[in-house]
C-alpha atoms as a PDB file:
ATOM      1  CA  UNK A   1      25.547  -1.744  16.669  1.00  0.00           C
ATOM      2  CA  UNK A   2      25.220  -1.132  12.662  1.00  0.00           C
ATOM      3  CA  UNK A   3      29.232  -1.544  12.707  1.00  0.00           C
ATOM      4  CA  UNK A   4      28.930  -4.890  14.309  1.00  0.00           C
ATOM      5  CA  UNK A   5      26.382  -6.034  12.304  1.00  0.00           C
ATOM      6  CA  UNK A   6      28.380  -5.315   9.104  1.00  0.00           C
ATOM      7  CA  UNK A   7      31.407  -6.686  10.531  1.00  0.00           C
ATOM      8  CA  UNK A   8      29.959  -9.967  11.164  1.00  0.00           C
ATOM      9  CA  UNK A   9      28.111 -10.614   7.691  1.00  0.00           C
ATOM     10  CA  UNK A  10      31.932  -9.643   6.415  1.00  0.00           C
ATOM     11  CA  UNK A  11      33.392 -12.457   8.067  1.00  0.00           C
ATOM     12  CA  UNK A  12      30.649 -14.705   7.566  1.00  0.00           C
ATOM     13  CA  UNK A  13      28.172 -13.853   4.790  1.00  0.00           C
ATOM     14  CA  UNK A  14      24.587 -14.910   5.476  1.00  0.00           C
ATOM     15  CA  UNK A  15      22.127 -15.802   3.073  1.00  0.00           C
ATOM     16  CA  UNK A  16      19.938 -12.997   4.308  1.00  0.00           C
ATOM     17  CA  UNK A  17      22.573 -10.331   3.571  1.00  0.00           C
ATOM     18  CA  UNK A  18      23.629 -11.959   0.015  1.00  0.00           C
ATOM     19  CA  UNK A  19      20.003 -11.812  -0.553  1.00  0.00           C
ATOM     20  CA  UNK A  20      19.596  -8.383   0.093  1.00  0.00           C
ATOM     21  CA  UNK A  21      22.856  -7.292  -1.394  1.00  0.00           C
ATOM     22  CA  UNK A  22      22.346  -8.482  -4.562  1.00  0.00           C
ATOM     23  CA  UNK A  23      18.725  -7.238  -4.770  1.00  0.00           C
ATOM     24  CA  UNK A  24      20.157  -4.022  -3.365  1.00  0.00           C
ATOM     25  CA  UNK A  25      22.602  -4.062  -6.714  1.00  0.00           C
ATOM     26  CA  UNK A  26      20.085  -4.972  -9.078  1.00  0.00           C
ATOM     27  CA  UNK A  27      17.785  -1.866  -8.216  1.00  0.00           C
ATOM     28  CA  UNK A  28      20.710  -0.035  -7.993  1.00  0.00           C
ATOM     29  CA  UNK A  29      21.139   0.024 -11.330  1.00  0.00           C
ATOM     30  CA  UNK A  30      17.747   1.015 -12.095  1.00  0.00           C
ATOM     31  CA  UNK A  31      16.083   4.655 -12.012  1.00  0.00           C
ATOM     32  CA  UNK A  32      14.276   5.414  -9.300  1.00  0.00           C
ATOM     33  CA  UNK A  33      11.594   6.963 -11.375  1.00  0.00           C
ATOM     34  CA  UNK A  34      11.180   3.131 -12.599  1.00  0.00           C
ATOM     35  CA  UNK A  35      11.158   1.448  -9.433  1.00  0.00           C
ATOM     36  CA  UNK A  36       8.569   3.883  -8.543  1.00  0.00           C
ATOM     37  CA  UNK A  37       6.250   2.929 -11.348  1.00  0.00           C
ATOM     38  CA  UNK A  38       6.994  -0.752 -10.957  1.00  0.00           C
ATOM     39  CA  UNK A  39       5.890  -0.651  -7.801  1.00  0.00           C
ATOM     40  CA  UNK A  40       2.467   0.978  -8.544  1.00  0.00           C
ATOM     41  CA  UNK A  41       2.053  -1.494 -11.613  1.00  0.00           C
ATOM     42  CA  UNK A  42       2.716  -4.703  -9.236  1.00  0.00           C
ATOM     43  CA  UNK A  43       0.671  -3.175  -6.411  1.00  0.00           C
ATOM     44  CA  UNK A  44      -2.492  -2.831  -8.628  1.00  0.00           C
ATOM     45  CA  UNK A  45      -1.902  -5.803 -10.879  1.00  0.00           C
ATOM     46  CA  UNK A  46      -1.923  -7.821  -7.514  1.00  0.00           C
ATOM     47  CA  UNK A  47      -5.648  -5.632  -6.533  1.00  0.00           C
ATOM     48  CA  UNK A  48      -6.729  -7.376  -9.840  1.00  0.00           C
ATOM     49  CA  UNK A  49      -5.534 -10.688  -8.973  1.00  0.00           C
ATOM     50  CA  UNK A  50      -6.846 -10.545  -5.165  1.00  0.00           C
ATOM     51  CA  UNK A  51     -10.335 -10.112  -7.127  1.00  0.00           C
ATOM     52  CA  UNK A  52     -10.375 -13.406  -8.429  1.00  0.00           C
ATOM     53  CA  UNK A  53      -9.962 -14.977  -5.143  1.00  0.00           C
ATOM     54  CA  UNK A  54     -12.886 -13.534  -3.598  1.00  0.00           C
ATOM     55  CA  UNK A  55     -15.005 -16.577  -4.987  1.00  0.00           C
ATOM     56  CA  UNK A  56     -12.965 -19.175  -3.513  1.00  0.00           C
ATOM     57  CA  UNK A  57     -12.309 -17.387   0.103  1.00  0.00           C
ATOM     58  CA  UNK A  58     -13.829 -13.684   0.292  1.00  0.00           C
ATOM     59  CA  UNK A  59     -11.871 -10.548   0.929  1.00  0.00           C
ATOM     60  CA  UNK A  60     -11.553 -11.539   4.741  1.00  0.00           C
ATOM     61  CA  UNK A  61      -9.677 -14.775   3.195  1.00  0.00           C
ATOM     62  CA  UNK A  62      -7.937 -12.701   0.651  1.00  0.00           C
ATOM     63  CA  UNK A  63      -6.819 -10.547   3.231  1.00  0.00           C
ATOM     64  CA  UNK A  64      -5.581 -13.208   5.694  1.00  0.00           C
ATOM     65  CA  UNK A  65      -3.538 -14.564   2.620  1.00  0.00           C
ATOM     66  CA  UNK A  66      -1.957 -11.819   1.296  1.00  0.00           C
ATOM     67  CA  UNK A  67      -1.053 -10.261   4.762  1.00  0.00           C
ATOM     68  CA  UNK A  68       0.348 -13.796   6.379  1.00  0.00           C
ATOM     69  CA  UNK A  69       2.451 -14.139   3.491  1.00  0.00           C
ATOM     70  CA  UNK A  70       4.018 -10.656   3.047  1.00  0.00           C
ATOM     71  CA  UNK A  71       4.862 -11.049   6.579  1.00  0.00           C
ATOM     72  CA  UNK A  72       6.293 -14.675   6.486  1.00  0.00           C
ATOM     73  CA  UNK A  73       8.480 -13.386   3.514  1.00  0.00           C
ATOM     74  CA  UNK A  74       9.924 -10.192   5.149  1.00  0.00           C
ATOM     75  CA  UNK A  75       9.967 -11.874   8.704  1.00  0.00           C
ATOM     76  CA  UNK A  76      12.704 -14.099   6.586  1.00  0.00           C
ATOM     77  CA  UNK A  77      14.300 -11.738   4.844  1.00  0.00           C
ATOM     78  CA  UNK A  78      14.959  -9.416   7.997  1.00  0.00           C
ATOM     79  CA  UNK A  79      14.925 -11.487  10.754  1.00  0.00           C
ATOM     80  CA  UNK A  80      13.878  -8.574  13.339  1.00  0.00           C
ATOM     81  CA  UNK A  81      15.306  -8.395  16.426  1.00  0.00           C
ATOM     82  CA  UNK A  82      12.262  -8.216  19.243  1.00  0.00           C
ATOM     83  CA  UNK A  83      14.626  -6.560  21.599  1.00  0.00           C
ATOM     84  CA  UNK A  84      12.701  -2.605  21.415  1.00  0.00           C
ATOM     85  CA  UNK A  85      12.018  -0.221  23.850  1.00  0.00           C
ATOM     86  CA  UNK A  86       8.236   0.218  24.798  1.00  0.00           C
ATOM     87  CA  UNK A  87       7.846   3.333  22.900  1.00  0.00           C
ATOM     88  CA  UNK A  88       9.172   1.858  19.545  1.00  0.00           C
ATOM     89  CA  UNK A  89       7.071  -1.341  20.229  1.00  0.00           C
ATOM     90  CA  UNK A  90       4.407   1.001  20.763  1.00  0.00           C
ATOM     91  CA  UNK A  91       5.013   2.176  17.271  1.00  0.00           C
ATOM     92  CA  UNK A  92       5.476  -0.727  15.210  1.00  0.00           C
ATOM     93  CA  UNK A  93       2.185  -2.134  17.055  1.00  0.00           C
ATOM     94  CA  UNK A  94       0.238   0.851  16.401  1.00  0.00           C
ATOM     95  CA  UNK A  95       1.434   0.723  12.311  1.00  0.00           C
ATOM     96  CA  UNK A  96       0.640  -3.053  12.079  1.00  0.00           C
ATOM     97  CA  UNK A  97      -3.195  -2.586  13.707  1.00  0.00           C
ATOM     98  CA  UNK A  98      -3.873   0.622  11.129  1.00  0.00           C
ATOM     99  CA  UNK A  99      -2.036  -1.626   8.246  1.00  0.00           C
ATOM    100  CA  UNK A 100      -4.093  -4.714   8.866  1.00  0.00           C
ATOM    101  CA  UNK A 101      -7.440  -2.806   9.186  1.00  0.00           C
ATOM    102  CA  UNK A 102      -6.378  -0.405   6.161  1.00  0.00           C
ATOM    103  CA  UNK A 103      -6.106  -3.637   4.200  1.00  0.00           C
ATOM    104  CA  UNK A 104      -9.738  -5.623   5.478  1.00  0.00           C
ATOM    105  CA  UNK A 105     -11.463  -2.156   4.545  1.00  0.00           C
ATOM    106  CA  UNK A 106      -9.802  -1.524   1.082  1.00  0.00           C
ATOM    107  CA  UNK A 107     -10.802  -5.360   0.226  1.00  0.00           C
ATOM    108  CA  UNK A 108     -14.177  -5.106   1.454  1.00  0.00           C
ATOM    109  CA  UNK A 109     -14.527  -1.864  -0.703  1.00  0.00           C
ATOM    110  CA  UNK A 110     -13.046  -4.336  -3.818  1.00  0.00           C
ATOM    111  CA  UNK A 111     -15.357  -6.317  -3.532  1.00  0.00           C
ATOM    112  CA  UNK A 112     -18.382  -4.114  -4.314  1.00  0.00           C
ATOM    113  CA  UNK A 113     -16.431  -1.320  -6.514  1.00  0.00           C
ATOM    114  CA  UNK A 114     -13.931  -1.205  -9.455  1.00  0.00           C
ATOM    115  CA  UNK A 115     -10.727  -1.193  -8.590  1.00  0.00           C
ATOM    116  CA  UNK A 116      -9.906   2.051 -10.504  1.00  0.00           C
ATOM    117  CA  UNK A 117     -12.756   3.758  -8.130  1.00  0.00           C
ATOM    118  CA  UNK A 118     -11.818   2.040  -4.929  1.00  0.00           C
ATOM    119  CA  UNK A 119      -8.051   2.986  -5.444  1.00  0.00           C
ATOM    120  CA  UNK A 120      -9.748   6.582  -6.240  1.00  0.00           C
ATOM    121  CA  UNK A 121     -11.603   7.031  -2.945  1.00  0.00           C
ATOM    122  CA  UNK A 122      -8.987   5.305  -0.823  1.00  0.00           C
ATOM    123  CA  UNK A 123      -6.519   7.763  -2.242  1.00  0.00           C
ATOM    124  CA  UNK A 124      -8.473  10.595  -0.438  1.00  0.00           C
ATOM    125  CA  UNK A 125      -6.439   9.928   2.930  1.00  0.00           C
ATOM    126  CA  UNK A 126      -3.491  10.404   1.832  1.00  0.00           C
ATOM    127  CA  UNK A 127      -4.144  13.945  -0.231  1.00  0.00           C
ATOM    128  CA  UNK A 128      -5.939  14.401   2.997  1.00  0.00           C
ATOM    129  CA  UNK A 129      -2.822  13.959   5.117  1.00  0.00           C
ATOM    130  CA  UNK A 130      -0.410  16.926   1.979  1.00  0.00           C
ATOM    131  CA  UNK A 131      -3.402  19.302   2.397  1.00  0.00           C
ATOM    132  CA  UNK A 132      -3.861  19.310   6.513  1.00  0.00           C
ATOM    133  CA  UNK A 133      -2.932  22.475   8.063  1.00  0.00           C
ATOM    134  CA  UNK A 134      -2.216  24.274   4.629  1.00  0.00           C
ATOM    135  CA  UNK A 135      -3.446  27.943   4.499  1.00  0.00           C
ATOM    136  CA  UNK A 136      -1.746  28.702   1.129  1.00  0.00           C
ATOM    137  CA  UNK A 137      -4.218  29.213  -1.562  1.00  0.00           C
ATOM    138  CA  UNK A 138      -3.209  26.870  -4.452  1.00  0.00           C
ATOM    139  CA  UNK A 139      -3.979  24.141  -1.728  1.00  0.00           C
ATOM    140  CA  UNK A 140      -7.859  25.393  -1.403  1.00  0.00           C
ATOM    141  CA  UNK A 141      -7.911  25.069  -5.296  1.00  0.00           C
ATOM    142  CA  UNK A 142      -6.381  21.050  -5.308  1.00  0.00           C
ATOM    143  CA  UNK A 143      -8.758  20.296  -2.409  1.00  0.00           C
ATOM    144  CA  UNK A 144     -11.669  22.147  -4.280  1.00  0.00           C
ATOM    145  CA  UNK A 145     -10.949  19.720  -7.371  1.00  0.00           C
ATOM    146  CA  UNK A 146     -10.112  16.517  -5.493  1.00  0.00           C
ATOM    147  CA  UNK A 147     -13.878  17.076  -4.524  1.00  0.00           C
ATOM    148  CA  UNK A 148     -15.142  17.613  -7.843  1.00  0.00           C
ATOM    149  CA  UNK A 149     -13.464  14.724  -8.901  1.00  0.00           C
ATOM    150  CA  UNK A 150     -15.658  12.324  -5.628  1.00  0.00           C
ATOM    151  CA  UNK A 151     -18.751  14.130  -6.876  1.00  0.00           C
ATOM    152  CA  UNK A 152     -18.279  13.364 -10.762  1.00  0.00           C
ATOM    153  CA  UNK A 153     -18.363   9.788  -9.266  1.00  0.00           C
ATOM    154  CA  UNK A 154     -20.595   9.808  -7.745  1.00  0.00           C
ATOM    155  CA  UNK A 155     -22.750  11.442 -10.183  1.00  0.00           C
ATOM    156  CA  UNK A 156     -21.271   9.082 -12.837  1.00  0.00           C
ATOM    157  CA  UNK A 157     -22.599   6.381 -12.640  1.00  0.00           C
ATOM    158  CA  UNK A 158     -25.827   5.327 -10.371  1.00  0.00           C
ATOM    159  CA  UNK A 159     -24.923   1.779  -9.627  1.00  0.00           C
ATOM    160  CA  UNK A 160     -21.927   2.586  -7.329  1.00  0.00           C
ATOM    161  CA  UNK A 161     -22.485   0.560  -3.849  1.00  0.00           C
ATOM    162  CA  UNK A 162     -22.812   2.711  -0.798  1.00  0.00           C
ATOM    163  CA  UNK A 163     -21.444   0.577   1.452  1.00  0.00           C
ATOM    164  CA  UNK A 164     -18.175  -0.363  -0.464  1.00  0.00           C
ATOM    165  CA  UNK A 165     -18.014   3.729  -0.794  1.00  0.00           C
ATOM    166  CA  UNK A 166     -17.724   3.612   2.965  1.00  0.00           C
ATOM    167  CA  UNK A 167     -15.259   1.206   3.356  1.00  0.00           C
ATOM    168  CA  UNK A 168     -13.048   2.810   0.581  1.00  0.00           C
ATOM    169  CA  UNK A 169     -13.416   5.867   3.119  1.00  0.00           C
ATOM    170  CA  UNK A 170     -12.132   3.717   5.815  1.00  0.00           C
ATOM    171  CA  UNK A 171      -9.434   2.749   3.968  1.00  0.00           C
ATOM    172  CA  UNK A 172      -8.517   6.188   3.079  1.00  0.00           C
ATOM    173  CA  UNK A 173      -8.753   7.248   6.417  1.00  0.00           C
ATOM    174  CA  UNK A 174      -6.376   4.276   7.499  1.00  0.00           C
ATOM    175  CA  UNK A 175      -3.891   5.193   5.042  1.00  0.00           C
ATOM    176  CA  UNK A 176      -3.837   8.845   6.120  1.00  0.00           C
ATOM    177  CA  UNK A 177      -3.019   7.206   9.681  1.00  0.00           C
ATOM    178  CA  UNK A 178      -0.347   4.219   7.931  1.00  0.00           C
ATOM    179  CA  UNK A 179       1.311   7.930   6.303  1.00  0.00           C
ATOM    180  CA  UNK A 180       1.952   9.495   9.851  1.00  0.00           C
ATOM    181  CA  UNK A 181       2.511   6.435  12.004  1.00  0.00           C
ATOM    182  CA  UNK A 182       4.831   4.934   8.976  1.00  0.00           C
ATOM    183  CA  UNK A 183       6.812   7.901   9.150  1.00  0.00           C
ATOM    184  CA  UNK A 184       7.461   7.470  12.903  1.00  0.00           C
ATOM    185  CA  UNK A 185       8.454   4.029  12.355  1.00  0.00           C
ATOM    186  CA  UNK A 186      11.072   5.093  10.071  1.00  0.00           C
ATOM    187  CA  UNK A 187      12.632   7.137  13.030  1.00  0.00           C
ATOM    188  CA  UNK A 188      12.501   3.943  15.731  1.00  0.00           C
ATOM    189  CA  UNK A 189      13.729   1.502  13.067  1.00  0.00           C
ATOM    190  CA  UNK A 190      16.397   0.334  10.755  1.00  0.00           C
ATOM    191  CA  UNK A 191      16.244  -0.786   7.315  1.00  0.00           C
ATOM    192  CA  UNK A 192      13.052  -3.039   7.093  1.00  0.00           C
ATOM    193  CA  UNK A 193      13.024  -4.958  10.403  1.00  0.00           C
ATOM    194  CA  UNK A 194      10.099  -2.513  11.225  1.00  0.00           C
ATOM    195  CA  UNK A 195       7.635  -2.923   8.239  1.00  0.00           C
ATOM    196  CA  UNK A 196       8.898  -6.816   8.603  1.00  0.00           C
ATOM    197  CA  UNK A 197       7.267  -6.462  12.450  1.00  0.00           C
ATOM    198  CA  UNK A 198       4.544  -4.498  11.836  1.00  0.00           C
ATOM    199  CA  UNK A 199       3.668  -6.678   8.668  1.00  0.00           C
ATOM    200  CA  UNK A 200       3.281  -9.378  10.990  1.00  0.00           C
ATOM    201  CA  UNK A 201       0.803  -7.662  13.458  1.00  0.00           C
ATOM    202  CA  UNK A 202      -1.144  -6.994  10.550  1.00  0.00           C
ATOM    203  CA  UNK A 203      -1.277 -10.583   9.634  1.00  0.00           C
ATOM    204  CA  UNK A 204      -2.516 -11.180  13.215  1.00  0.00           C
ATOM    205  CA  UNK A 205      -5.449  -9.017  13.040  1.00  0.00           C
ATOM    206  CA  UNK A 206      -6.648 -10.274   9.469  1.00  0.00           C
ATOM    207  CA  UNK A 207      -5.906 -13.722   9.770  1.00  0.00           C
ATOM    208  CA  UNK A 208      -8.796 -14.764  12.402  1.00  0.00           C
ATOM    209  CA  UNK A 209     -11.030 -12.766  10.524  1.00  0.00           C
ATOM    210  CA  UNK A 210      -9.950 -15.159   7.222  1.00  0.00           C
ATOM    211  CA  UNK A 211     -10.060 -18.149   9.165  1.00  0.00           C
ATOM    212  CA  UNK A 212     -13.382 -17.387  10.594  1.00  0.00           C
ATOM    213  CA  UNK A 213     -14.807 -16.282   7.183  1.00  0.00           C
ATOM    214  CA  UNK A 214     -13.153 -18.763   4.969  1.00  0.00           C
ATOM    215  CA  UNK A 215     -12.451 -21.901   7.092  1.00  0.00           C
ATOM    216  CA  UNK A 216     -10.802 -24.533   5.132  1.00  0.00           C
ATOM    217  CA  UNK A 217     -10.841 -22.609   1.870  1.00  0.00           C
ATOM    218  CA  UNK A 218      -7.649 -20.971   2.421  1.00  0.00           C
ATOM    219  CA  UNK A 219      -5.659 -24.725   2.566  1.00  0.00           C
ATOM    220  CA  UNK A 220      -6.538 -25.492  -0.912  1.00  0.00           C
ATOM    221  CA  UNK A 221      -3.308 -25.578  -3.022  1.00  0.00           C
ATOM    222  CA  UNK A 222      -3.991 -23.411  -5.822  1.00  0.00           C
ATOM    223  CA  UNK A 223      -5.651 -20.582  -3.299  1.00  0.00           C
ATOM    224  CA  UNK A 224      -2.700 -20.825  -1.490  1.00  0.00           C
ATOM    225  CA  UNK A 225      -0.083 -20.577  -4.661  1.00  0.00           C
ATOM    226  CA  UNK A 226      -2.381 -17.196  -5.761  1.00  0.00           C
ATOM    227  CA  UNK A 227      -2.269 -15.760  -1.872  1.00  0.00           C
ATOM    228  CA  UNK A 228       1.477 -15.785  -2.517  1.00  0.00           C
ATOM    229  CA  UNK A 229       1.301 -14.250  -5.687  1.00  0.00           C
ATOM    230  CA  UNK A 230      -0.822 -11.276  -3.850  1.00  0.00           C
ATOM    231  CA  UNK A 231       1.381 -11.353  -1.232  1.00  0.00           C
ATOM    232  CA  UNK A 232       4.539 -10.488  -3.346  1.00  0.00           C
ATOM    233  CA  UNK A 233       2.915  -8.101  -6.159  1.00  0.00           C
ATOM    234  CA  UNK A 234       0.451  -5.997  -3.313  1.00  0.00           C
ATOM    235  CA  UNK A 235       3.016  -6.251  -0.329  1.00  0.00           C
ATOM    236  CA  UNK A 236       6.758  -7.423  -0.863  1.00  0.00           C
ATOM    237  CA  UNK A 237       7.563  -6.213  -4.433  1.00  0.00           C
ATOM    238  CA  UNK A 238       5.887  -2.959  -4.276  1.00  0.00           C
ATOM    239  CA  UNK A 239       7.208  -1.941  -0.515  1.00  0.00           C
ATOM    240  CA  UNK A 240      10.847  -2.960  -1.042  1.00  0.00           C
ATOM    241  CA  UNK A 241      10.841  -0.642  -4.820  1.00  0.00           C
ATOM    242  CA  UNK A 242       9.698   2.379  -2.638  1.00  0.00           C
ATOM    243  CA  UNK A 243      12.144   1.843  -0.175  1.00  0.00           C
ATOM    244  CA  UNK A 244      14.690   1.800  -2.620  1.00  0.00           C
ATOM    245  CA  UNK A 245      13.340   4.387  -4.400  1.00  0.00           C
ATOM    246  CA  UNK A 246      13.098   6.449  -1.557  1.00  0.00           C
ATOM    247  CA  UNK A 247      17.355   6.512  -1.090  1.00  0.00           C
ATOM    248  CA  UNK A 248      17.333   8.105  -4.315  1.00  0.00           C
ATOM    249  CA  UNK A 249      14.484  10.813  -4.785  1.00  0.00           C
ATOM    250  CA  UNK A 250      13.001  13.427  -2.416  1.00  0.00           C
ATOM    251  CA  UNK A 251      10.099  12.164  -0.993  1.00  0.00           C
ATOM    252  CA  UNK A 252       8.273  15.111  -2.588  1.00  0.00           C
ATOM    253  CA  UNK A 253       9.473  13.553  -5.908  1.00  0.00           C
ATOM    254  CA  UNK A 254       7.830  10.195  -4.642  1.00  0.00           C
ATOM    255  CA  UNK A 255       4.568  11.902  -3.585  1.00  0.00           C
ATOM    256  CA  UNK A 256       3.962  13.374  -7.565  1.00  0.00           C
ATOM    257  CA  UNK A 257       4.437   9.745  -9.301  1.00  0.00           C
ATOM    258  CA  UNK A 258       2.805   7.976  -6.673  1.00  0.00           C
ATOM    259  CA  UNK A 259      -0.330  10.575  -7.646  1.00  0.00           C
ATOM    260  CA  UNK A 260      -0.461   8.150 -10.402  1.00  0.00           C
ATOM    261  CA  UNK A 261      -1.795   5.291  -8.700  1.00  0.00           C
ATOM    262  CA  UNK A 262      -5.631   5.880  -8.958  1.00  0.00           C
ATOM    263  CA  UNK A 263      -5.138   6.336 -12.882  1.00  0.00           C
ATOM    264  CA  UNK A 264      -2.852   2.882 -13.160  1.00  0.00           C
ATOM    265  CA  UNK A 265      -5.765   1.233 -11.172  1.00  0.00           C
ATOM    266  CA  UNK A 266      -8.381   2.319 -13.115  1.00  0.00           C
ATOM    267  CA  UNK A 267      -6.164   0.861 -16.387  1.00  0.00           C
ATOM    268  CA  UNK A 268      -5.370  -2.246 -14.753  1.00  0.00           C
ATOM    269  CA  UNK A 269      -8.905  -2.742 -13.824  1.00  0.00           C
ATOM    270  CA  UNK A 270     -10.006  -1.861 -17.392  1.00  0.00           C
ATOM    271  CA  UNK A 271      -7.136  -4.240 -18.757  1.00  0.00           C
ATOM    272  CA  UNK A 272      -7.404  -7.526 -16.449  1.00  0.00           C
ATOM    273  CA  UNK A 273     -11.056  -7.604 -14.791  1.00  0.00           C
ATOM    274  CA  UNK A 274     -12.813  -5.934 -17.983  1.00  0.00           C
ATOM    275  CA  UNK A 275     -14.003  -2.938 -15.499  1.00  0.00           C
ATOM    276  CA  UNK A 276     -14.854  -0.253 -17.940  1.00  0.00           C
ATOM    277  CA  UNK A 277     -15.527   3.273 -15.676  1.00  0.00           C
ATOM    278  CA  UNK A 278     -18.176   6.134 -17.502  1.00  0.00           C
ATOM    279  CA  UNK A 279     -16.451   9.045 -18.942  1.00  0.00           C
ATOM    280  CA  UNK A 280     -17.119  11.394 -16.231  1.00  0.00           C
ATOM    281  CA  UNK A 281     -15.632   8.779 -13.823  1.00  0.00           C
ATOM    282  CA  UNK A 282     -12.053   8.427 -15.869  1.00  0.00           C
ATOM    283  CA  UNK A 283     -12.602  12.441 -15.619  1.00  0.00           C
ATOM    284  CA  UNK A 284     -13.032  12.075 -11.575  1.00  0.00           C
ATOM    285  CA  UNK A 285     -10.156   9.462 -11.334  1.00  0.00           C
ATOM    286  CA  UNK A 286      -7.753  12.408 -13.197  1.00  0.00           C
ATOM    287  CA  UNK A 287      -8.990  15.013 -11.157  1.00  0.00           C
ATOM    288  CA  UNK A 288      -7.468  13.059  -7.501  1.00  0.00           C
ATOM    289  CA  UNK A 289      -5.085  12.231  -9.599  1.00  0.00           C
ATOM    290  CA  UNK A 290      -4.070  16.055 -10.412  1.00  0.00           C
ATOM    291  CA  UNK A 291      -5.379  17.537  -6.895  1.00  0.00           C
ATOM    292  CA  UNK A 292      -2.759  14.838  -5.220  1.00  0.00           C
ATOM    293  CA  UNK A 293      -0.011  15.307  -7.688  1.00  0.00           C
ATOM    294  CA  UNK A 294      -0.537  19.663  -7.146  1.00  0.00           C
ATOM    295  CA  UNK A 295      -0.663  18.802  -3.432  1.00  0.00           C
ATOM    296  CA  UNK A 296       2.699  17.398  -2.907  1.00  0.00           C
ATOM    297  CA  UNK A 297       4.587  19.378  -5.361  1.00  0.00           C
ATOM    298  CA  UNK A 298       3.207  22.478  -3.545  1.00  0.00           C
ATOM    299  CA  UNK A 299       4.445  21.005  -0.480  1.00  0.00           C
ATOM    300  CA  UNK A 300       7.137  22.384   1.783  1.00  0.00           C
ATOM    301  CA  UNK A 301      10.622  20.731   1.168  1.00  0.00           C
ATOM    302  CA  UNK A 302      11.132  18.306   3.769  1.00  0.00           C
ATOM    303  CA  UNK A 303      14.543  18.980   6.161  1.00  0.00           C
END
């Protein structure tokens, strides 16, 4: 089937695949240490700039935006095929649900945190997900600090809200799931038709709760210009790096520099929303960030 495929866009290129090519050229010739870091910077830059929107439609609206989007934009790019077998639709369904709620909970927890502390707390599923089942001792140690680092924020700083600390827990917890469920879809699909798919079920669990929250609000022009400028520096930009990135490096390798997203949010937040975090918190934010980064280079090779 992948032979026919290429065979046809030989004899008759489609935009699609010139698209991709090129794109596939361009980061070609960039390190994948770069695209990594890239990615994190547009990822959290678009955090920032979901933020602002909260006035004019909520998070529910911001998340209905930036989800709808990413999804119209890969469902164009890919152009999935909707002939799968019940187990892979099973999959791709199950990865869109936990993508769409991971998304709603990390933008409820936005709204009531910084973004260096939300990205902080969040990034407790996935260190969660490199330390599960580990009996080797250096792992005890990164978990031991990861939770000196949550208490040093907590202890910070008294102002922190309890409730976004819960949904930033959520969201965590849903990205531990998106780690384990996202690695099955990479078995049952090819190239990006599946994060294209499940991108789209995750735009059909947020948007009702958008449209519900934010009614009319979402139609204005210039909310509708910055929900595409979420969409492609949270969703599209930052997805497609990794991807990339991901031909090129171990995912181990990935893993370590990715450990450096809780410390680029908490300078982005500092930079664009003015969020300045005590001390003791940049000290928390460094120890997740060195717990996760131990973590996964103390992981096993993968086979």
């Amino acid at each position: 089937m992948a032979t026919t495929n290429v065979d046809r866009t030989k004899r008759d290129p489609s935009p699609r695949f010139s698209l991709t090519a090129s794109a596939g050229r361009a980061f070609g010739a960039i390190p994948p240490t770069a695209l990594v870091l890239v990615g994190i910077v547009s990822v959290q830059v678009g955090s920032a700039l979901a933020k602002h929107l909260f006035s004019a439609v909520g998070s529910f609206g911001t998340v209905a935006l930036r989800l709808f989007f990413a999804a119209a934009v890969l469902m164009l790019l890919w152009r999935p095929s909707l002939r799968m077998n019940r187990r892979t639709w099973t999959v791709v369904l199950s990865y869109g649900v936990i993508l769409g709620l991971m998304n709603l909970c990390f933008y409820l927890a936005l709204a009531r945190l910084p973004l260096g502390i939300a990205v902080t707390i969040e990034f407790l599923g996935p260190l969660a997900v490199a330390l599960a089942g580990s009996r080797r001792w250096p792992d005890a140690f990164w978990a031991v600090l990861a939770a000196g680092g949550v208490v040093l924020l907590m202890e910070g700083r008294g102002d922190l809200n309890l409730v976004g600390l819960l949904f930033a827990l959520a969201a965590g917890t849903c990205w531990g799931l998106y780690i384990l469920v996202g690695a099955a879809l990479g078995r049952h699909t090819t190239e990006g038709n599946g994060l294209a798919l499940g991108m789209a079920v995750a735009a059909l669990v947020a948007v009702p709760f958008g449209v519900a929250d934010s009614g009319t609000a979402l139609i204005k022009p210039w909310v509708l210009v910055a929900g595409l400028g979420v969409a492609l520096m949270s969703s599209v930009i930052p997805y497609s790096l990794d991807l990339e990135a991901l031909r090129k490096i171990p995912p181990r390798v990935f893993g370590i520099l990715m450990s450096l997203e809780p410390a680029m949010a908490a300078l982005i937040g500092l930079i664009v929303l003015q969020e300045s975090l005590h001390w003791s918190q940049w000290i928390a934010v460094l120890c997740v960030v060195a717990a996760s980064a131990g973590a996964t280079r103390g992981a096993r090779p993968d086979v």
